[in-house]
PDB file of N, CA and C in Angstrom:
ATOM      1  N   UNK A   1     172.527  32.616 -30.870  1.00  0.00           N
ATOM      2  CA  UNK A   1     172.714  32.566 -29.434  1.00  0.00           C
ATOM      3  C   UNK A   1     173.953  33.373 -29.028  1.00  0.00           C
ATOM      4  N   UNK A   2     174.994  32.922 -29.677  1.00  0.00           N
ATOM      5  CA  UNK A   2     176.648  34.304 -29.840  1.00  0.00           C
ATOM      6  C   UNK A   2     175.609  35.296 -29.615  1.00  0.00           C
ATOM      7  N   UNK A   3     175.249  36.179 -30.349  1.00  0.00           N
ATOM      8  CA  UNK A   3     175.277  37.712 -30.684  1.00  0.00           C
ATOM      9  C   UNK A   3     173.965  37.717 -29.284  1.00  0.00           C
ATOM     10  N   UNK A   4     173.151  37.309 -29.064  1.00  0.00           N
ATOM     11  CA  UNK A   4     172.335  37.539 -27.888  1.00  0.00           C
ATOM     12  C   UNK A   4     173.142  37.320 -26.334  1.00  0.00           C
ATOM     13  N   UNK A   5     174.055  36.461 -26.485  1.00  0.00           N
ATOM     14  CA  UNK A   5     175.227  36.627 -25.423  1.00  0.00           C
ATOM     15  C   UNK A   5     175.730  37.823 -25.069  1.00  0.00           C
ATOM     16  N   UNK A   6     176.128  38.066 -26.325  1.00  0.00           N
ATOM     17  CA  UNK A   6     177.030  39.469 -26.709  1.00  0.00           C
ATOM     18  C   UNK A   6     176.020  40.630 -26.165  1.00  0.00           C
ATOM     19  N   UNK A   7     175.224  40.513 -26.539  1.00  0.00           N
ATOM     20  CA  UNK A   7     174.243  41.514 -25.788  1.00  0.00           C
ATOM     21  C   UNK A   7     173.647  41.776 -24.689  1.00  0.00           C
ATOM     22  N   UNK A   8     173.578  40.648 -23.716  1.00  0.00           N
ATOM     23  CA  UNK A   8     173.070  40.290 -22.659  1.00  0.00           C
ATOM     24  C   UNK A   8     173.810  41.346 -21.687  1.00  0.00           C
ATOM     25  N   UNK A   9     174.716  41.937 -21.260  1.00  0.00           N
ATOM     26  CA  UNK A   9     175.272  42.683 -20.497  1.00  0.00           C
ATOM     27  C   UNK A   9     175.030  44.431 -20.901  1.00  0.00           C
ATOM     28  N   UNK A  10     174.601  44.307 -21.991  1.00  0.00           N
ATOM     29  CA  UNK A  10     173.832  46.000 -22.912  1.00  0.00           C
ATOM     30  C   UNK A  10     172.503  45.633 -22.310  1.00  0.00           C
ATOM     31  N   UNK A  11     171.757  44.852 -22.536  1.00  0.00           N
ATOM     32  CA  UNK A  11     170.422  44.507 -22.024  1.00  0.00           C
ATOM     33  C   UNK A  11     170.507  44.994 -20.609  1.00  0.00           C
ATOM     34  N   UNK A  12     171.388  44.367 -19.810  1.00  0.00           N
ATOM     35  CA  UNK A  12     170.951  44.262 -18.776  1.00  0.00           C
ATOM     36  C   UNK A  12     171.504  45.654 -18.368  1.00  0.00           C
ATOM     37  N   UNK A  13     172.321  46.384 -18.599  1.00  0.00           N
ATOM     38  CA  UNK A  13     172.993  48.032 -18.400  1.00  0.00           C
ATOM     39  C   UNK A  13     171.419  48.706 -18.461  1.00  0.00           C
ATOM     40  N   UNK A  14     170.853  48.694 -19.194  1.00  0.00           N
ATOM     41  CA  UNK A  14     169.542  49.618 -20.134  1.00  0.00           C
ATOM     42  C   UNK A  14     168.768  49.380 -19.268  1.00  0.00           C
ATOM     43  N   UNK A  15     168.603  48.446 -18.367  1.00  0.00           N
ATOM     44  CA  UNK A  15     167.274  48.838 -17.483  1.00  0.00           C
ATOM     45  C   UNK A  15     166.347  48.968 -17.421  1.00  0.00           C
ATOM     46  N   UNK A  16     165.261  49.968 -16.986  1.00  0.00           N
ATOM     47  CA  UNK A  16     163.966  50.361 -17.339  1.00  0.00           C
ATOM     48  C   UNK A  16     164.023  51.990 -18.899  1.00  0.00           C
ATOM     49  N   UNK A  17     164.889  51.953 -19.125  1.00  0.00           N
ATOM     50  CA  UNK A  17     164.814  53.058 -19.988  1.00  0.00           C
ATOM     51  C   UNK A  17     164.510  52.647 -21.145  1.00  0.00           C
ATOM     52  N   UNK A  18     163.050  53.097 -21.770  1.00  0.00           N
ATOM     53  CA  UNK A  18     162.354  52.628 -22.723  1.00  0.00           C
ATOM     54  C   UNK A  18     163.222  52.666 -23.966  1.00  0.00           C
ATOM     55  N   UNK A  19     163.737  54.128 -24.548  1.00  0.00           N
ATOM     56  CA  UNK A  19     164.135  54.563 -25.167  1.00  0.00           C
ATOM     57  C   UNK A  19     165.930  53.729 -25.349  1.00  0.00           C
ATOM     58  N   UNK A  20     166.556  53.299 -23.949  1.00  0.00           N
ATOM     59  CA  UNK A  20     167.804  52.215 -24.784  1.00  0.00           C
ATOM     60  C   UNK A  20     167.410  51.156 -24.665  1.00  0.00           C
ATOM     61  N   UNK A  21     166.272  50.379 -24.664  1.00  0.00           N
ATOM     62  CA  UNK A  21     165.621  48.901 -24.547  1.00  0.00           C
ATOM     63  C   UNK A  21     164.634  48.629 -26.317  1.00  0.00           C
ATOM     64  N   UNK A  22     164.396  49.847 -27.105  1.00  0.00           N
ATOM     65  CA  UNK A  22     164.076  50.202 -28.220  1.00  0.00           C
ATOM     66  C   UNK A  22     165.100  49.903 -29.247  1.00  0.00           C
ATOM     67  N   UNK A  23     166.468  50.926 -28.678  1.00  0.00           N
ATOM     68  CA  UNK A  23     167.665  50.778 -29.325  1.00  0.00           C
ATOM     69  C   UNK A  23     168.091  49.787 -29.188  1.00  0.00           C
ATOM     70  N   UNK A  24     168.589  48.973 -28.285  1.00  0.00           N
ATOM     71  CA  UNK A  24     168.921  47.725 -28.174  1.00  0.00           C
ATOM     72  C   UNK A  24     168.379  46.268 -29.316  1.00  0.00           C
ATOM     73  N   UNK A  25     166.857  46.835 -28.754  1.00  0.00           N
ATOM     74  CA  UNK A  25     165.998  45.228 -29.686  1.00  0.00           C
ATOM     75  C   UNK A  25     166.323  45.819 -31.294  1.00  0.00           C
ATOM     76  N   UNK A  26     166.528  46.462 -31.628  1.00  0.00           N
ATOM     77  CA  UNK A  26     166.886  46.904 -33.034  1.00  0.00           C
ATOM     78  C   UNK A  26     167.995  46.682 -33.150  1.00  0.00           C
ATOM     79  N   UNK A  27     168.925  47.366 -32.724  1.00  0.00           N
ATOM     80  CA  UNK A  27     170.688  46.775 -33.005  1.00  0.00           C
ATOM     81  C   UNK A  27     170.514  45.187 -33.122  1.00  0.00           C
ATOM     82  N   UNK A  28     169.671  44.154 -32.020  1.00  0.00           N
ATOM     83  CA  UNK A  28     170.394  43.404 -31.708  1.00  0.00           C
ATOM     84  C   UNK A  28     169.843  42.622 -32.808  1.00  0.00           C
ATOM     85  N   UNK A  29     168.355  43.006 -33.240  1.00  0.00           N
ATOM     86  CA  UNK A  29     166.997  42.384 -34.803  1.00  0.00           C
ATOM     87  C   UNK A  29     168.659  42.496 -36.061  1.00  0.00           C
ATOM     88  N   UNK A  30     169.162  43.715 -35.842  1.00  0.00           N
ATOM     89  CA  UNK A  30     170.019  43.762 -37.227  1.00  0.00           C
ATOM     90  C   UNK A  30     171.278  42.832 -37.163  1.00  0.00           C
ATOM     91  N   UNK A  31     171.640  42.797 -36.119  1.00  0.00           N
ATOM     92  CA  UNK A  31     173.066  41.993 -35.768  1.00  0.00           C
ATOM     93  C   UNK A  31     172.811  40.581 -36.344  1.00  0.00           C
ATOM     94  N   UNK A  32     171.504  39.980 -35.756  1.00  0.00           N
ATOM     95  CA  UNK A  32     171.606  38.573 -35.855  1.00  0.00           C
ATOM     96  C   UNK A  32     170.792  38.480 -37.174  1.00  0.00           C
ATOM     97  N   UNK A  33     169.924  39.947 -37.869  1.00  0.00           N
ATOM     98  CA  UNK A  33     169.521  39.568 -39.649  1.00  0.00           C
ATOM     99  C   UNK A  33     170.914  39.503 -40.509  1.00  0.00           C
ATOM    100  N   UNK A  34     172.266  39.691 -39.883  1.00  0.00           N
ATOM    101  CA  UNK A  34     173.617  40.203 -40.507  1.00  0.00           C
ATOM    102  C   UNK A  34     174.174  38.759 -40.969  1.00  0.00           C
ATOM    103  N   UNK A  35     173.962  37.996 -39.805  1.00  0.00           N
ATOM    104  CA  UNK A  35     174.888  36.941 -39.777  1.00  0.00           C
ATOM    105  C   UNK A  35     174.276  35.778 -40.762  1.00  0.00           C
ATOM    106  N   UNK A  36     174.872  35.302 -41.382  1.00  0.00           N
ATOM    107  CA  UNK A  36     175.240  34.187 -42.615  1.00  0.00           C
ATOM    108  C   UNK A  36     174.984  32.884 -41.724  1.00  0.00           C
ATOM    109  N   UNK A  37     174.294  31.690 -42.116  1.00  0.00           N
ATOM    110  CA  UNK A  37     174.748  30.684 -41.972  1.00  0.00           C
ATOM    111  C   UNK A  37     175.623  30.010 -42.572  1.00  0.00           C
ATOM    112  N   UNK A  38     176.615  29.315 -41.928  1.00  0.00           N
ATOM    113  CA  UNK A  38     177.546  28.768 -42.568  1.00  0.00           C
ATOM    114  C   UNK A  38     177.066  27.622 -43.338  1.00  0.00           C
ATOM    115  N   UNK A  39     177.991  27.030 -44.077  1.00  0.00           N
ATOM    116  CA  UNK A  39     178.282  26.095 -45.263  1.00  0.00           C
ATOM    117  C   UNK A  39     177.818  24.949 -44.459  1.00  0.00           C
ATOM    118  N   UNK A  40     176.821  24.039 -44.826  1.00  0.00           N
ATOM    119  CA  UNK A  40     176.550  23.300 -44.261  1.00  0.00           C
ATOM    120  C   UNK A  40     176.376  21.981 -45.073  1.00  0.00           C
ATOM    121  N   UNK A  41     177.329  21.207 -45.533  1.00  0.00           N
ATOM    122  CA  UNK A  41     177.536  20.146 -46.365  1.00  0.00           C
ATOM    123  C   UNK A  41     176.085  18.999 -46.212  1.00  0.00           C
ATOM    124  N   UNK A  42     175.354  18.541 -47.249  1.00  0.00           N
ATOM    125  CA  UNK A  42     174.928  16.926 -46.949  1.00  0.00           C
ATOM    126  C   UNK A  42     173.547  17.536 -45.783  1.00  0.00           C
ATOM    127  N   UNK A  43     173.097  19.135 -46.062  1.00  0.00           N
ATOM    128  CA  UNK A  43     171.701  19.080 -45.207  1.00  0.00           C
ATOM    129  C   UNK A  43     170.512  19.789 -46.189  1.00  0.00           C
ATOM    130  N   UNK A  44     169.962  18.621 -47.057  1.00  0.00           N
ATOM    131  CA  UNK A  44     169.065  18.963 -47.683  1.00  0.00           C
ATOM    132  C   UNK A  44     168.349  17.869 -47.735  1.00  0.00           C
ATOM    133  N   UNK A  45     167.089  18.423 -47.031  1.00  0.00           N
ATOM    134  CA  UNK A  45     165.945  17.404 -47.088  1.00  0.00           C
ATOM    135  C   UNK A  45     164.372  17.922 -47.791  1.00  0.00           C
ATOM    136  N   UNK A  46     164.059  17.184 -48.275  1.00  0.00           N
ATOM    137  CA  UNK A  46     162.698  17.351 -49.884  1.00  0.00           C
ATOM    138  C   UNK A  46     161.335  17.524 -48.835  1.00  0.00           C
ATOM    139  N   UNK A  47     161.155  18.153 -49.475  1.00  0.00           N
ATOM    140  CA  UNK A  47     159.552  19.166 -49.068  1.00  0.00           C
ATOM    141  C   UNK A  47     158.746  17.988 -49.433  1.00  0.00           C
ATOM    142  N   UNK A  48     158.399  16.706 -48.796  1.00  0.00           N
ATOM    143  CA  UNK A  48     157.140  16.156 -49.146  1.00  0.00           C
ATOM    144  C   UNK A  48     156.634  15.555 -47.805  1.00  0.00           C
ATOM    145  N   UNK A  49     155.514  15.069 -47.413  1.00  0.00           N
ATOM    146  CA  UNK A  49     155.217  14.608 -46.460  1.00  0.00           C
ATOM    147  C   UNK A  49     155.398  12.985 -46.509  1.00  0.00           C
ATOM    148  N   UNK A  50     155.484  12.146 -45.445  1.00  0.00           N
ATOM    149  CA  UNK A  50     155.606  11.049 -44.768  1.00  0.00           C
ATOM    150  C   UNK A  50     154.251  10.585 -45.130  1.00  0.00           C
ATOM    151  N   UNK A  51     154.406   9.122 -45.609  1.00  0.00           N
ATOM    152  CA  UNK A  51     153.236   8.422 -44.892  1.00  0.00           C
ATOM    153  C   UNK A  51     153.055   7.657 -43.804  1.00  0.00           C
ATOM    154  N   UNK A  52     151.775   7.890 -43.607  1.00  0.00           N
ATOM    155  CA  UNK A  52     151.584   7.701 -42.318  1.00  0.00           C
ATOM    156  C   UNK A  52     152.127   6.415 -41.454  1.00  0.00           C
ATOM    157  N   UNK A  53     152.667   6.043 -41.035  1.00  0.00           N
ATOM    158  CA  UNK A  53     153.411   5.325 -40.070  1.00  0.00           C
ATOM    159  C   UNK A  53     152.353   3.931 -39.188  1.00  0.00           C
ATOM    160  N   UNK A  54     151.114   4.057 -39.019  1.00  0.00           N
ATOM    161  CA  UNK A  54     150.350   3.272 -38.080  1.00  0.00           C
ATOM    162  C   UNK A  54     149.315   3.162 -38.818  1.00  0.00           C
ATOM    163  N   UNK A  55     148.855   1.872 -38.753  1.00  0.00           N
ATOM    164  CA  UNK A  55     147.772   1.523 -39.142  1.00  0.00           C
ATOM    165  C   UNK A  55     146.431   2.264 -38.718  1.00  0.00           C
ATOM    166  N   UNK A  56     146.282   2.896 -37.893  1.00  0.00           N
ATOM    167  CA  UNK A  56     145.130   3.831 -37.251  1.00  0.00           C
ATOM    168  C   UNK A  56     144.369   4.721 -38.321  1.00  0.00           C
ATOM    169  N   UNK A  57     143.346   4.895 -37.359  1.00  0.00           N
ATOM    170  CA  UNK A  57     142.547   6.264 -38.259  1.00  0.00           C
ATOM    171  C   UNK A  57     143.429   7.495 -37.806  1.00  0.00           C
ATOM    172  N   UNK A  58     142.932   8.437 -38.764  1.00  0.00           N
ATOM    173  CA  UNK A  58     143.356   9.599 -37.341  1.00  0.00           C
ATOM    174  C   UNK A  58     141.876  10.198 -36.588  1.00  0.00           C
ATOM    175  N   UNK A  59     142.488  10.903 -35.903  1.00  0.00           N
ATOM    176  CA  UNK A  59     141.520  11.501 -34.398  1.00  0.00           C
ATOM    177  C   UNK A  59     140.986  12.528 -34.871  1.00  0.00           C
ATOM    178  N   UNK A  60     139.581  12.396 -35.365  1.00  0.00           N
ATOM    179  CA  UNK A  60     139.044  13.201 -36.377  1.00  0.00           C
ATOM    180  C   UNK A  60     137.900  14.608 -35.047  1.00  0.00           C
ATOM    181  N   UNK A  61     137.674  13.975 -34.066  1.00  0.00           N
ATOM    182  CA  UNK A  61     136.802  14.758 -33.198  1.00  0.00           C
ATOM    183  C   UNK A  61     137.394  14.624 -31.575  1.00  0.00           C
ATOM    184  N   UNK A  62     137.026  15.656 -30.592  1.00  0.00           N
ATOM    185  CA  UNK A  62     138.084  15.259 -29.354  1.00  0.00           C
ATOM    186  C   UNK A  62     138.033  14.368 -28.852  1.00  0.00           C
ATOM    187  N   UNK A  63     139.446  14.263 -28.435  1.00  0.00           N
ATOM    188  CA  UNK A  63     139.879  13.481 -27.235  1.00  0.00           C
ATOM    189  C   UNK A  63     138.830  12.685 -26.642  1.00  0.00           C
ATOM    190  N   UNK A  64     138.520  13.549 -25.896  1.00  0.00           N
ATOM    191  CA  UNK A  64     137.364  12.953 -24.502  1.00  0.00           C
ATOM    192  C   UNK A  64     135.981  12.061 -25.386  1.00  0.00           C
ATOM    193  N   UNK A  65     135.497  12.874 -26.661  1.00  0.00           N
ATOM    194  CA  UNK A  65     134.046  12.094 -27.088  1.00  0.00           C
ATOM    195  C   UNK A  65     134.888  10.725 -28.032  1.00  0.00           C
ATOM    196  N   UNK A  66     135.870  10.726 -27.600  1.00  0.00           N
ATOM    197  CA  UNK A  66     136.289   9.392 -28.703  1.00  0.00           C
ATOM    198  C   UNK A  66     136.400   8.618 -27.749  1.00  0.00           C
ATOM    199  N   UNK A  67     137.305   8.864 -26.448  1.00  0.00           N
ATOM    200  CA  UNK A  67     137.054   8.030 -25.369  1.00  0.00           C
ATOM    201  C   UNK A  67     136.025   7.040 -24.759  1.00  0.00           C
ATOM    202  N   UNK A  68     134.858   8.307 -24.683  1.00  0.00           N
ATOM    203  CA  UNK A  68     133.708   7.926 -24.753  1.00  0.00           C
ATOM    204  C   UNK A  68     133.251   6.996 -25.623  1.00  0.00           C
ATOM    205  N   UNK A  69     132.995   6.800 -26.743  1.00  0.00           N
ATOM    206  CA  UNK A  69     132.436   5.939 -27.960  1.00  0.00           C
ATOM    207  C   UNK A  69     133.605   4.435 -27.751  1.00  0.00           C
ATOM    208  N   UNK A  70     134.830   4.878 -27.638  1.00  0.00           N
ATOM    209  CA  UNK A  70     135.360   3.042 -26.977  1.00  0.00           C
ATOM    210  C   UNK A  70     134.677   2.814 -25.526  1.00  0.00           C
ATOM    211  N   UNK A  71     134.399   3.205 -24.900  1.00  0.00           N
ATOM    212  CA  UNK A  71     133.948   2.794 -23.666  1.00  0.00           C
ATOM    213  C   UNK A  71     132.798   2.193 -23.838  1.00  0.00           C
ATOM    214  N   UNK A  72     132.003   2.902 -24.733  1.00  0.00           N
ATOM    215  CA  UNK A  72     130.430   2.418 -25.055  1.00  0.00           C
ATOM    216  C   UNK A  72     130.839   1.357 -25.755  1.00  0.00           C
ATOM    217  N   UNK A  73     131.950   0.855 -26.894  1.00  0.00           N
ATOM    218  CA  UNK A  73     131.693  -0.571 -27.454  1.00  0.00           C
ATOM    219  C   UNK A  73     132.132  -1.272 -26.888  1.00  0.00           C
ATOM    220  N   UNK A  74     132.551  -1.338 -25.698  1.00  0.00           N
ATOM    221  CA  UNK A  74     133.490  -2.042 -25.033  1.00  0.00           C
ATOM    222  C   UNK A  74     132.298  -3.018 -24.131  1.00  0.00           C
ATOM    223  N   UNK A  75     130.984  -2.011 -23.918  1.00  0.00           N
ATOM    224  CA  UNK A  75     129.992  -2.436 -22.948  1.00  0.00           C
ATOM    225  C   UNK A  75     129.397  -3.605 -23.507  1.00  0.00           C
TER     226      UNK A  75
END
C-alpha cells in the first residue's frame, strides 16, 4: 500500500498517455516484487483443513430447489 501511495501522484501526472501509464504499471509491478516482507515472529499456520463445524449436510444442489424440497416436507 506504501509504494502504491508513493505512486499515486506519477499515476495521476501520466494521464491519458498510454505509453507513461505502461511505464508506470511496470516500475510500480517491480517496486512492490522488490520489497521483502518483514520478520514476522509466531505466524505459521499448517496446511490442513478444518472439520466441519455443524452438524448439517452440505448444500449439494441450489439454493432455491432445496428450498423447495423443505417446503414440500413441511406440507
Amino acid at each position: 500500500m506504501q509504494t502504491l501511495e508513493m505512486f499515486q501522484a506519477l499515476i495521476a501526472y501520466a494521464g491519458n498517455s498510454r505509453h507513461q501509464r505502461k511505464t508506470l504499471r511496470e516500475e510500480l509491478l517491480t517496486a512492490i516484487a522488490g520489497h521483502r516482507v518483514a520478520n514476522r515472529p509466531d505466524r505459521i499456520e499448517p496446511r490442513k483443513k478444518k472439520r466441519r463445524r455443524m452438524p448439517y449436510d452440505l448444500l449439494m444442489k441450489p439454493r432455491s430447489e432445496a428450498k423447495l424440497e423443505l417446503l414440500k416436507g413441511l406440507r
